[in-house]
PDB file of N, CA and C in Angstrom:
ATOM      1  N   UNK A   1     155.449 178.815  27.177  1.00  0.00           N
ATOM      2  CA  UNK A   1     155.248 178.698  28.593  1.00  0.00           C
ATOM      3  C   UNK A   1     153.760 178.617  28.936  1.00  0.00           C
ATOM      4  N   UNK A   2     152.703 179.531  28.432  1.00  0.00           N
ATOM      5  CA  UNK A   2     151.787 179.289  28.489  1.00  0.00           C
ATOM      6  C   UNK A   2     151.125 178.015  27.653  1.00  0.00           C
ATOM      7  N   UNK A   3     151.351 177.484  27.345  1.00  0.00           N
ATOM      8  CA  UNK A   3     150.992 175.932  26.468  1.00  0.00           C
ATOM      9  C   UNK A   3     150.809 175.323  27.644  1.00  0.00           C
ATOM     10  N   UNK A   4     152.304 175.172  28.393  1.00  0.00           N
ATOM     11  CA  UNK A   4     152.740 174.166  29.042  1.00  0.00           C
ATOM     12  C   UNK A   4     151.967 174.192  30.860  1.00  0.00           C
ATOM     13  N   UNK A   5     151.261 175.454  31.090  1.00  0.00           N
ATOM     14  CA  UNK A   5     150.583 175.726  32.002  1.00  0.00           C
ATOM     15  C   UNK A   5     149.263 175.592  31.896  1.00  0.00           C
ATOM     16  N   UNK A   6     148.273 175.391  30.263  1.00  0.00           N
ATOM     17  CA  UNK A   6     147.662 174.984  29.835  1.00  0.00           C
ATOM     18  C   UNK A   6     147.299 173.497  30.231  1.00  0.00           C
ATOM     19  N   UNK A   7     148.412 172.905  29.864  1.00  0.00           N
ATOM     20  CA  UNK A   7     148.355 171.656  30.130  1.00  0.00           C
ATOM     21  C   UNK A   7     148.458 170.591  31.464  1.00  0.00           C
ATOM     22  N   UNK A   8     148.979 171.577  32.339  1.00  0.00           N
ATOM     23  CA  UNK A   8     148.961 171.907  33.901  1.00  0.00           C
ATOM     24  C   UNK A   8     147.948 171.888  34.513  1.00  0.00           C
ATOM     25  N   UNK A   9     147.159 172.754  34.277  1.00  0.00           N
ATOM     26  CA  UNK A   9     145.565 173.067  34.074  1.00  0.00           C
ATOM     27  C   UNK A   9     144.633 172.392  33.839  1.00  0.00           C
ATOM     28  N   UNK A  10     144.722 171.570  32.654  1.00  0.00           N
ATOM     29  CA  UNK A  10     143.954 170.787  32.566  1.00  0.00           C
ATOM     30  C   UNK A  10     143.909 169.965  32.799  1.00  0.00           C
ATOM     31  N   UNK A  11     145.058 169.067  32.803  1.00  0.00           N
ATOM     32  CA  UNK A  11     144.885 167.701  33.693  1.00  0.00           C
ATOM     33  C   UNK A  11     144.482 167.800  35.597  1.00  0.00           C
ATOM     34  N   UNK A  12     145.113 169.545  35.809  1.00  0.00           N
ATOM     35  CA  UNK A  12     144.610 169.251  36.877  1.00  0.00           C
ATOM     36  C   UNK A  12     143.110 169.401  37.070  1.00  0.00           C
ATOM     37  N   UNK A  13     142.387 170.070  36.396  1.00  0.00           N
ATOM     38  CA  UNK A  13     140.967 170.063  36.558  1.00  0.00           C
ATOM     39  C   UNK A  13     140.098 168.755  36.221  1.00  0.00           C
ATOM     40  N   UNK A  14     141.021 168.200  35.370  1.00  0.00           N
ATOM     41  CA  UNK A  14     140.440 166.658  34.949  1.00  0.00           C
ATOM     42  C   UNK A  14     140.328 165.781  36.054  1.00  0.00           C
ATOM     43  N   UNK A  15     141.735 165.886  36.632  1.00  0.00           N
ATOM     44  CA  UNK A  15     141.994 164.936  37.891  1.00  0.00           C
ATOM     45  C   UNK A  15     141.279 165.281  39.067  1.00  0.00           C
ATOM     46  N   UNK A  16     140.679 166.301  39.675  1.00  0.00           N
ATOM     47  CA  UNK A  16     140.170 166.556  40.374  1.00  0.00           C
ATOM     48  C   UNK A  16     139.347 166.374  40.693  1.00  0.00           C
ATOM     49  N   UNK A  17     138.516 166.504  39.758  1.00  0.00           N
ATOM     50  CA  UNK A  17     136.925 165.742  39.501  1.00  0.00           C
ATOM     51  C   UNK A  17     137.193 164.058  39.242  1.00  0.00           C
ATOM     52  N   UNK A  18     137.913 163.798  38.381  1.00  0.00           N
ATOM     53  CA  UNK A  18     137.789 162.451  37.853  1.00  0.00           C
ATOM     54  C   UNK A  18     138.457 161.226  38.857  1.00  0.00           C
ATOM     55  N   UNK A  19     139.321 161.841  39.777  1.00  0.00           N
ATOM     56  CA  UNK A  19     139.553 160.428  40.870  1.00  0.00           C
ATOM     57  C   UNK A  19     138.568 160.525  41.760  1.00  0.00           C
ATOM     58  N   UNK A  20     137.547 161.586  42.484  1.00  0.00           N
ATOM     59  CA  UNK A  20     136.566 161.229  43.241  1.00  0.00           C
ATOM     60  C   UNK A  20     135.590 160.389  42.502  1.00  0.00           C
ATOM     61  N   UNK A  21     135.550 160.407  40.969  1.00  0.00           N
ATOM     62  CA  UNK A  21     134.321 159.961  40.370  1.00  0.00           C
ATOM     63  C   UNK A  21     134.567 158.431  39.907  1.00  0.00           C
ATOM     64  N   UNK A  22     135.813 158.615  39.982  1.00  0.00           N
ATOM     65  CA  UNK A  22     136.483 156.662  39.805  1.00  0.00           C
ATOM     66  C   UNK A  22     136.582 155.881  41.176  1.00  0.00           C
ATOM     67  N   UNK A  23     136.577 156.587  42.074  1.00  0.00           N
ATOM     68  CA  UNK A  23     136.635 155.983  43.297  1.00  0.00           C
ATOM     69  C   UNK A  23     135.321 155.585  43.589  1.00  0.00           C
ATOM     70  N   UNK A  24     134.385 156.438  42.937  1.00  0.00           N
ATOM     71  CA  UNK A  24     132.840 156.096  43.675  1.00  0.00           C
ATOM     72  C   UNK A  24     132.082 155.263  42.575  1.00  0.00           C
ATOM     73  N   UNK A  25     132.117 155.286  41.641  1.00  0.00           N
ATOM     74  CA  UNK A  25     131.934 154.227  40.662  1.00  0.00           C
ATOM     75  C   UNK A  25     133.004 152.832  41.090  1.00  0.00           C
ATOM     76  N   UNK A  26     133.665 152.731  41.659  1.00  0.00           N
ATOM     77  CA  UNK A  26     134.298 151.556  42.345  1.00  0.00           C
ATOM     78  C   UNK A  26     133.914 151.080  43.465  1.00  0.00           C
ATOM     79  N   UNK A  27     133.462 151.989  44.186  1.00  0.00           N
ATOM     80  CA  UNK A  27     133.210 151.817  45.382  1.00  0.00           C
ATOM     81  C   UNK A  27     132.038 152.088  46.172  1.00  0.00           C
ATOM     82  N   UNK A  28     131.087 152.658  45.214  1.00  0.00           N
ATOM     83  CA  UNK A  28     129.916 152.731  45.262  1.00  0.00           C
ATOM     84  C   UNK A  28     129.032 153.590  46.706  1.00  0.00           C
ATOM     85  N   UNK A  29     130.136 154.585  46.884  1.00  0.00           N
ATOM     86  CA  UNK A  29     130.238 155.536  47.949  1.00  0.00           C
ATOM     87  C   UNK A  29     131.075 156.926  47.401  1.00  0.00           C
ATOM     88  N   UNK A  30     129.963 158.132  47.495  1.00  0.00           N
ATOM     89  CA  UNK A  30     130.805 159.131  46.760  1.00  0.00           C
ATOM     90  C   UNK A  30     130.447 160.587  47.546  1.00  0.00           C
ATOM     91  N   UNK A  31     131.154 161.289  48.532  1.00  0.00           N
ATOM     92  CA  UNK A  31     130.637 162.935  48.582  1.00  0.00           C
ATOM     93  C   UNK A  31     130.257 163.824  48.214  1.00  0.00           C
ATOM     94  N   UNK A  32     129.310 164.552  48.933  1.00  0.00           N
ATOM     95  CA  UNK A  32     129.446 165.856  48.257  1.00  0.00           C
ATOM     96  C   UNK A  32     130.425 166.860  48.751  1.00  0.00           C
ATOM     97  N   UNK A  33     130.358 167.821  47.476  1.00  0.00           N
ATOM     98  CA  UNK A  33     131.521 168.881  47.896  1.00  0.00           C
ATOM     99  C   UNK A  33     130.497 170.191  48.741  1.00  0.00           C
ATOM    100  N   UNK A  34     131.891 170.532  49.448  1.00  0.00           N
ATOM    101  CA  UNK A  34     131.274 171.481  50.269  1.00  0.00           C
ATOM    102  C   UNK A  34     132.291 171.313  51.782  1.00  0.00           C
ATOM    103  N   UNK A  35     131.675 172.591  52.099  1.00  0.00           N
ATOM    104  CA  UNK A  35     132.169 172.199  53.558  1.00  0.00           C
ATOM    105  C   UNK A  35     131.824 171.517  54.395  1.00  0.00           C
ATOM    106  N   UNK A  36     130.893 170.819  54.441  1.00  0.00           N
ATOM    107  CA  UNK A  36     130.163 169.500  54.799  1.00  0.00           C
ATOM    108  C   UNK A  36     130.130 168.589  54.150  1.00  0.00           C
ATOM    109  N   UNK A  37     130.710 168.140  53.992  1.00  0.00           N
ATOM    110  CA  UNK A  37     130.986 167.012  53.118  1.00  0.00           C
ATOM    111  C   UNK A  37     129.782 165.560  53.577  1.00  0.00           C
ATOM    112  N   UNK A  38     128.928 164.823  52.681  1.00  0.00           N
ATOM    113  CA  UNK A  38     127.856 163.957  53.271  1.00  0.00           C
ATOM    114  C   UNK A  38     128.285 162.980  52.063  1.00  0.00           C
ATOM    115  N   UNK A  39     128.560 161.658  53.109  1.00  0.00           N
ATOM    116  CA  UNK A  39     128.499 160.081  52.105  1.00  0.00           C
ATOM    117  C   UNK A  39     127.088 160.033  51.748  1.00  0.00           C
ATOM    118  N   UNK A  40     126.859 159.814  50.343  1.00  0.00           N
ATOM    119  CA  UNK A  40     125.880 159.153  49.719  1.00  0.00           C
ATOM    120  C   UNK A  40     126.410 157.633  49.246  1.00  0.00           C
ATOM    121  N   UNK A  41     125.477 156.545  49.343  1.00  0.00           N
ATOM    122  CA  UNK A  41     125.522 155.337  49.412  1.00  0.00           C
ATOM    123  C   UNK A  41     124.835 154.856  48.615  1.00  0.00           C
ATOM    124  N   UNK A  42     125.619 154.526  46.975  1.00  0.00           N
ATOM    125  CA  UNK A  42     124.696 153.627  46.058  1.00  0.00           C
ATOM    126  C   UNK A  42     123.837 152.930  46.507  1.00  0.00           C
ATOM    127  N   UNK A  43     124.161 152.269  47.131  1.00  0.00           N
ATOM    128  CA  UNK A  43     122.439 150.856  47.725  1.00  0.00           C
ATOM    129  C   UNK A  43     121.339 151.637  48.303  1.00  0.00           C
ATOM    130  N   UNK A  44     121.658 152.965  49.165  1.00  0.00           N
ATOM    131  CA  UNK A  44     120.433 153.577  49.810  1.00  0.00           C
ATOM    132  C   UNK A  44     119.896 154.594  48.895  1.00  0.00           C
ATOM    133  N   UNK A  45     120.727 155.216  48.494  1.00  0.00           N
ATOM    134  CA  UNK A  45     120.341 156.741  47.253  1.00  0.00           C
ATOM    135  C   UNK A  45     120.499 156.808  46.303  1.00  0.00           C
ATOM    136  N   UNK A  46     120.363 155.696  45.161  1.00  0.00           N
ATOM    137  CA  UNK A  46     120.962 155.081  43.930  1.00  0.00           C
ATOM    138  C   UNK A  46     120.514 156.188  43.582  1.00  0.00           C
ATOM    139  N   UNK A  47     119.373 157.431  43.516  1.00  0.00           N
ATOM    140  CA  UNK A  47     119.103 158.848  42.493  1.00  0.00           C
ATOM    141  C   UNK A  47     119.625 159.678  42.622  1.00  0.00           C
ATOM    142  N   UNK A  48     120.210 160.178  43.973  1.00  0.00           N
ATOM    143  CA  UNK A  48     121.418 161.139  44.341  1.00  0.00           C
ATOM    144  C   UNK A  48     122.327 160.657  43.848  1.00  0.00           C
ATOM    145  N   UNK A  49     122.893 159.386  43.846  1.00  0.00           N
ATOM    146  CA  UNK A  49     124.082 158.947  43.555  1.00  0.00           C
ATOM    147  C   UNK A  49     124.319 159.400  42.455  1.00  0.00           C
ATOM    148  N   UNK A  50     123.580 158.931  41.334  1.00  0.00           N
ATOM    149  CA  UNK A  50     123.763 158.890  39.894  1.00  0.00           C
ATOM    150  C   UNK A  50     123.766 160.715  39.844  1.00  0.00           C
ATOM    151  N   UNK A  51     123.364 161.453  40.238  1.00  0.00           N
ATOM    152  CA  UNK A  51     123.242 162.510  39.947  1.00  0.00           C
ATOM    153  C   UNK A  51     124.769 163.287  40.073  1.00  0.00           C
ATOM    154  N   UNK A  52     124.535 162.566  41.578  1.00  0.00           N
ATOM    155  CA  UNK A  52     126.053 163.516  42.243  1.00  0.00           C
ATOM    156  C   UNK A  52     127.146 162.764  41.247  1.00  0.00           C
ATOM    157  N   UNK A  53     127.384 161.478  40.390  1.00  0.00           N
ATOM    158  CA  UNK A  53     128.320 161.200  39.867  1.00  0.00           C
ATOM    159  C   UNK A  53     128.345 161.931  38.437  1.00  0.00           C
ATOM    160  N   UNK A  54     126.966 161.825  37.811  1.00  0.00           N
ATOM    161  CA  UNK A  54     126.922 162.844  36.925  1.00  0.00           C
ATOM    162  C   UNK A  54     127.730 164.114  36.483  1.00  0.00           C
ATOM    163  N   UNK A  55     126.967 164.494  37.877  1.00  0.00           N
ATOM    164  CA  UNK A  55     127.942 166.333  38.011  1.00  0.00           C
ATOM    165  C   UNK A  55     129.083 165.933  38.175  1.00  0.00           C
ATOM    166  N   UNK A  56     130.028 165.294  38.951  1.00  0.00           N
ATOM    167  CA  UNK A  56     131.588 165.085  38.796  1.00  0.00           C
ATOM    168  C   UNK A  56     131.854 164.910  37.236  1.00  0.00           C
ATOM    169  N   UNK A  57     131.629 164.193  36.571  1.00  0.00           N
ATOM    170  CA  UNK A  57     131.651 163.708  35.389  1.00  0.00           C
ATOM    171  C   UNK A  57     131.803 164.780  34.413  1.00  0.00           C
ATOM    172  N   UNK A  58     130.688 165.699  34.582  1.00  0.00           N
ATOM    173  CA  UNK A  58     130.350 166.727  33.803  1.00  0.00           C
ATOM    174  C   UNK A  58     131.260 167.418  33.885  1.00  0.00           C
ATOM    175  N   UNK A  59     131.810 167.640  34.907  1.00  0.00           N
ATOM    176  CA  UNK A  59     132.629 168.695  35.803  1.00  0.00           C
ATOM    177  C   UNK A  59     133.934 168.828  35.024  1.00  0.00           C
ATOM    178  N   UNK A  60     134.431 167.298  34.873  1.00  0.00           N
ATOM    179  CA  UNK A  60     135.539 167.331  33.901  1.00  0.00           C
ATOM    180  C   UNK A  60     135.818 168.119  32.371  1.00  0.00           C
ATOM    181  N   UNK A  61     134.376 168.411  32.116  1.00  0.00           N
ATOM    182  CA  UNK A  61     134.631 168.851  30.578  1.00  0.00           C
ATOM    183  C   UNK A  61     135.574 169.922  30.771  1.00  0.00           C
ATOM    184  N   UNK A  62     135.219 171.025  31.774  1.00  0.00           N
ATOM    185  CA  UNK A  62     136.144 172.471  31.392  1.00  0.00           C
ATOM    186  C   UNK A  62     137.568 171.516  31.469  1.00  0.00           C
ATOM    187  N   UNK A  63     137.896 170.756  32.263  1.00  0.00           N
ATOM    188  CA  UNK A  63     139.561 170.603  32.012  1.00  0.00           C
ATOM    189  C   UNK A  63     139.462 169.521  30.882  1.00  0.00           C
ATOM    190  N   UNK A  64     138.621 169.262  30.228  1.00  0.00           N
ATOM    191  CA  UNK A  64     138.910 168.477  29.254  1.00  0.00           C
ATOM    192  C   UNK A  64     139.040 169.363  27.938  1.00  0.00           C
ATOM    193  N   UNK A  65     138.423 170.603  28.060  1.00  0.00           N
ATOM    194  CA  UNK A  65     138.450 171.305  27.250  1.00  0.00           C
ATOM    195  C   UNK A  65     139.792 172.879  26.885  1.00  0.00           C
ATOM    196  N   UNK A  66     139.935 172.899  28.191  1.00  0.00           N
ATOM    197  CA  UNK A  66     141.360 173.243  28.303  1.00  0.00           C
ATOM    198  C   UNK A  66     142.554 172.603  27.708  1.00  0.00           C
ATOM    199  N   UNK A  67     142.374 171.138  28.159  1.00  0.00           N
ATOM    200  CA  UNK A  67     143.337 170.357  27.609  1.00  0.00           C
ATOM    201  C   UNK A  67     143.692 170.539  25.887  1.00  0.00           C
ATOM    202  N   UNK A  68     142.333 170.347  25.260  1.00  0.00           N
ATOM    203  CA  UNK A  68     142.313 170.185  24.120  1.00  0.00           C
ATOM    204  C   UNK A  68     142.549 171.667  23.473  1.00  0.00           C
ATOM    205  N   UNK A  69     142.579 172.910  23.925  1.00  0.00           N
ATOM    206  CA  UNK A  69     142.876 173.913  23.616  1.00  0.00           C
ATOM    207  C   UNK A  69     144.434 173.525  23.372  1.00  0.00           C
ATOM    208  N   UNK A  70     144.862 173.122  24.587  1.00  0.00           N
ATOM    209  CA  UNK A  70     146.480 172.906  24.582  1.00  0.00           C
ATOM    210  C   UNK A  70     147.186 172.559  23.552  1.00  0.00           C
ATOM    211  N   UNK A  71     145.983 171.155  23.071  1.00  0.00           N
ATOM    212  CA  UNK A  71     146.977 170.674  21.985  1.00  0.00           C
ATOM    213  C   UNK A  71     146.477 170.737  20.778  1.00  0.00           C
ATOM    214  N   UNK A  72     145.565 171.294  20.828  1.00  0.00           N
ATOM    215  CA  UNK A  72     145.377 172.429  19.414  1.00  0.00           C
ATOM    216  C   UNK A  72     146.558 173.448  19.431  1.00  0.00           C
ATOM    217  N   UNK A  73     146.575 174.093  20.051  1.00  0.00           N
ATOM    218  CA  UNK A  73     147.320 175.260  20.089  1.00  0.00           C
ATOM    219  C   UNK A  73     148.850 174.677  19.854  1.00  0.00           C
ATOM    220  N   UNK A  74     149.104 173.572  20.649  1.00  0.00           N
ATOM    221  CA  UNK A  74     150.330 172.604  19.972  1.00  0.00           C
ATOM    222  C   UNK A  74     150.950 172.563  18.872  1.00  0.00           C
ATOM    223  N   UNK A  75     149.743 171.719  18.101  1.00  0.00           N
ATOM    224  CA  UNK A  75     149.690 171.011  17.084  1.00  0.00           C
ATOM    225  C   UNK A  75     149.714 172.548  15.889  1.00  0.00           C
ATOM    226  N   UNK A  76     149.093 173.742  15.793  1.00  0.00           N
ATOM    227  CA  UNK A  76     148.880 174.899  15.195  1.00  0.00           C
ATOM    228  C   UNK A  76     150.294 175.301  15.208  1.00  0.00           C
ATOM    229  N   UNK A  77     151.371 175.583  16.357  1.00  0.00           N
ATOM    230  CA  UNK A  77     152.356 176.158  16.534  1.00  0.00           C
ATOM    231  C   UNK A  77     153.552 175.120  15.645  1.00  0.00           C
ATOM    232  N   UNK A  78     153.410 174.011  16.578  1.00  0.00           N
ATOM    233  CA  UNK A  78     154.168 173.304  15.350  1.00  0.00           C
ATOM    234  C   UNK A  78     154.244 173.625  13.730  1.00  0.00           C
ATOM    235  N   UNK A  79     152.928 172.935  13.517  1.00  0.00           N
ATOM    236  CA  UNK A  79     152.665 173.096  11.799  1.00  0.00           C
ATOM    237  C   UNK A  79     153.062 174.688  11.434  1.00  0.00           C
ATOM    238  N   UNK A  80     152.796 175.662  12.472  1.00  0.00           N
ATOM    239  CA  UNK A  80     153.431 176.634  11.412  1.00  0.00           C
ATOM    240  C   UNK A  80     154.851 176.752  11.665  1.00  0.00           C
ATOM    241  N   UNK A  81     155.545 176.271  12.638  1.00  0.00           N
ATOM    242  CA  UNK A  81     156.793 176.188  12.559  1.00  0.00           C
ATOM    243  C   UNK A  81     157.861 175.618  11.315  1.00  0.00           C
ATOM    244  N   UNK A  82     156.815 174.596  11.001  1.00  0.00           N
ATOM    245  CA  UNK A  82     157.089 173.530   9.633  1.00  0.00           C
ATOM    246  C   UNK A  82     157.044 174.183   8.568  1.00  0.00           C
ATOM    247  N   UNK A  83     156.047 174.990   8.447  1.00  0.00           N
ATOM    248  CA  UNK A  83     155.525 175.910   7.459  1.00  0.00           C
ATOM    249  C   UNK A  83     156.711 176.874   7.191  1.00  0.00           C
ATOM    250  N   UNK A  84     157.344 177.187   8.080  1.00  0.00           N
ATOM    251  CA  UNK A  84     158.034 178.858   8.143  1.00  0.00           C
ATOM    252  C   UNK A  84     159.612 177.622   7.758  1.00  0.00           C
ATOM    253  N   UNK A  85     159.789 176.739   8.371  1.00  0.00           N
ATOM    254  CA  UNK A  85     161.080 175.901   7.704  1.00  0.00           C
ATOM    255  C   UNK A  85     161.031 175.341   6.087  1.00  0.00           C
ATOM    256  N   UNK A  86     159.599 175.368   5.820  1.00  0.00           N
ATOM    257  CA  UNK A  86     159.842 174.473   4.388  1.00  0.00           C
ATOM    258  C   UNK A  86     160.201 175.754   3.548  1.00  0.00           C
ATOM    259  N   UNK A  87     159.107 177.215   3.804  1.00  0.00           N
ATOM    260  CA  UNK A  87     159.563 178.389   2.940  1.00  0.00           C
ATOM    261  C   UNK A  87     158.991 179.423   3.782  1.00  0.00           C
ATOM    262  N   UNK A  88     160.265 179.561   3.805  1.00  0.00           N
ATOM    263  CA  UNK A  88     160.749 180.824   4.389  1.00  0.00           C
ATOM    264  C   UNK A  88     160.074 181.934   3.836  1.00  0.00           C
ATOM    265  N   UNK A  89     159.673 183.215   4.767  1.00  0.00           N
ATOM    266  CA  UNK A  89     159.486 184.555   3.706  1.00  0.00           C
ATOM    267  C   UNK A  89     160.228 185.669   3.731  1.00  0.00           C
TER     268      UNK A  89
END
């Protein structure tokens, strides 16, 4: 159960960050977070921009890294499952 909330987790932290940061690399218009939220505009602030897309970017690692806990932890549970079927103790 906890695997599977793991994996919950991480895509949602991935996604969170990563559709504001695909939208603004598309569209070349991206916010900041906050309770004020302010459009920055590739053509006028191309150094904020890159920055503020940066940090989204970056942002993703913890759920990218969650993720990959997941399926480590997967892939570990399995194999010893395999392990405990080929010989038994």
């Amino acid at each position: 159960m906890v695997i599977i909330a793991a994996y919950i987790a991480g895509l949602f932290l991935i996604l969170r960050e990563g559709v504001p940061w695909l939208k603004a690399r598309a569209s070349g218009v991206i916010y900041t977070r906050g309770h004020r939220r302010h459009k920055v505009l590739r053509a006028e602030e191309p150094e904020r921009f890159a920055a503020l897309a940066a940090n989204r970017f970056r942002a993703m690692g913890v759920g990218a890294l969650v993720l990959a806990l997941a399926v480590g932890w997967t892939v570990w549970s399995v194999f010893g499952a395999a392990l405990q079927a080929v010989a038994p103790l």
